[in-house]
Protein backbone atom coordinates (compact mmCIF):
# COMPACT_ATOMS: atom_id res chain seq x y z
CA UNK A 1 26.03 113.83 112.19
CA UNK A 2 29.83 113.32 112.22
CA UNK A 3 30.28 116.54 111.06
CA UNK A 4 28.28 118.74 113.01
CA UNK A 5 29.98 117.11 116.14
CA UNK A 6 33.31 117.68 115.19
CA UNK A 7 32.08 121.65 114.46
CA UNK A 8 30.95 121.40 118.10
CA UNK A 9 33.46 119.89 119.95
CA UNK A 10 34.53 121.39 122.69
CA UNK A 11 38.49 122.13 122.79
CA UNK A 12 40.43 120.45 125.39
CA UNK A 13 41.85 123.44 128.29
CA UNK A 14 45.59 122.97 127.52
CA UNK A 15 45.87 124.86 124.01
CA UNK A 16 43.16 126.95 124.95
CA UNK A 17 45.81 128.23 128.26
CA UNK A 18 48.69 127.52 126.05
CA UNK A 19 47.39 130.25 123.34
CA UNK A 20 46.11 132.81 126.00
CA UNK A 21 49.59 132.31 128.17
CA UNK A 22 51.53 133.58 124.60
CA UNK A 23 49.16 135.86 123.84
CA UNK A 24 49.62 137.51 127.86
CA UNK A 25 53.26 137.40 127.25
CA UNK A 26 53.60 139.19 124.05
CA UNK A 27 51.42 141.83 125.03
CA UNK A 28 53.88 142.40 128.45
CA UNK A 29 56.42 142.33 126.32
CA UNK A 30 55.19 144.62 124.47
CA UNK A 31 54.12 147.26 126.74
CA UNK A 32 57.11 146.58 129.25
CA UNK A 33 58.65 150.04 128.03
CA UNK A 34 62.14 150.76 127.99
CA UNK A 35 62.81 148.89 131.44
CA UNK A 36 61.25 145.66 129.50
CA UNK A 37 63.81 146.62 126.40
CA UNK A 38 67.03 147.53 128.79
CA UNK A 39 66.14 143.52 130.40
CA UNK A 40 65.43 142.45 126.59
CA UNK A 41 68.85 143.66 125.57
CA UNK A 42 70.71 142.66 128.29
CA UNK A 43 69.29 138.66 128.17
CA UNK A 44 70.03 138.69 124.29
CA UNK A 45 73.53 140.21 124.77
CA UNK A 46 74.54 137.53 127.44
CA UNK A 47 72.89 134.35 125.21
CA UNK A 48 74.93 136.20 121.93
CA UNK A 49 77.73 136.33 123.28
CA UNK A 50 77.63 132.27 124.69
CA UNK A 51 76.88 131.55 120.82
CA UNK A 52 79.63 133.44 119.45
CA UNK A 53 82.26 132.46 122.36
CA UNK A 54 82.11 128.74 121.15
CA UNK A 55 82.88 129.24 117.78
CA UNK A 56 85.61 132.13 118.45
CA UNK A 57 87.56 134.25 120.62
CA UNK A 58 85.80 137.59 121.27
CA UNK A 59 86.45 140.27 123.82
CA UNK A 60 82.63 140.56 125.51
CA UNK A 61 83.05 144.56 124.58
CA UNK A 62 83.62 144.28 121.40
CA UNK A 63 79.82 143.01 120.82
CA UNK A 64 76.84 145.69 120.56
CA UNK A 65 73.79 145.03 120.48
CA UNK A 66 70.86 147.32 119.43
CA UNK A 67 66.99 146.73 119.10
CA UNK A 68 64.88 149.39 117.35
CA UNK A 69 61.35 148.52 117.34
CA UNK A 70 59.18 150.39 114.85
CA UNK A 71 55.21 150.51 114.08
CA UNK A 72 55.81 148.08 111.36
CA UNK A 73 58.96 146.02 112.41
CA UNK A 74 61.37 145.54 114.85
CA UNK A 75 65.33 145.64 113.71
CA UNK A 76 67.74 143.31 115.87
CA UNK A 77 71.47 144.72 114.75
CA UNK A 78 74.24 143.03 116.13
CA UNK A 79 77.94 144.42 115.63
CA UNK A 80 80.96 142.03 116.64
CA UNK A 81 84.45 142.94 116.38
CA UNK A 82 86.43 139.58 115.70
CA UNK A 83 89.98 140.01 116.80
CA UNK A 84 92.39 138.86 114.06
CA UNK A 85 90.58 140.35 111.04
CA UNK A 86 91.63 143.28 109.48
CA UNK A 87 90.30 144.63 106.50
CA UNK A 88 92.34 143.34 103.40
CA UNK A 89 91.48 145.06 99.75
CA UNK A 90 89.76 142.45 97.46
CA UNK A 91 92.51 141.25 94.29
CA UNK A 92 90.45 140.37 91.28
């Protein structure tokens, strides 16, 4: 009888919101358009930049950042120009 009940039992509310909240906000997300994207950038370009600013020095326009989203995957390139470093040829 054990294991019919716990076939039955009824989910508690929380993970049942919790799931349907992250499913809402993907989906908005997703169909935000290029306003959604332009905000999208922006947010990841300030938090990026934080990151990289405790580690080293970096002029803020010297980062780009570029999202293309495809049918299959999404691409997240990020190009930072770290002052300092120039382009030595390899000895070996």
């Amino acid at each position: 009888m054990t294991f019919l009940s716990s076939l039955f039992k009824k989910r508690s509310s929380a993970p049942i919101a919790r799931d349907r909240l992250q499913i809402l906000l993907a989906h908005e997300r997703m169909s935000a358009g290029d306003d959604g994207q332009d905000d999208l950038l922006t947010k990841l370009h300030r938090e990026i930049l934080e990151v990289i600013k405790r580690h080293i020095s970096v002029d803020q326009d010297k980062v780009q950042i570029k999202l293309d989203r495809g049918a299959q995957c999404s691409v997240l390139e990020i190009d930072v120009e770290v002052p300092g470093l120039t382009d030595k040829p390899r000895q070996g």
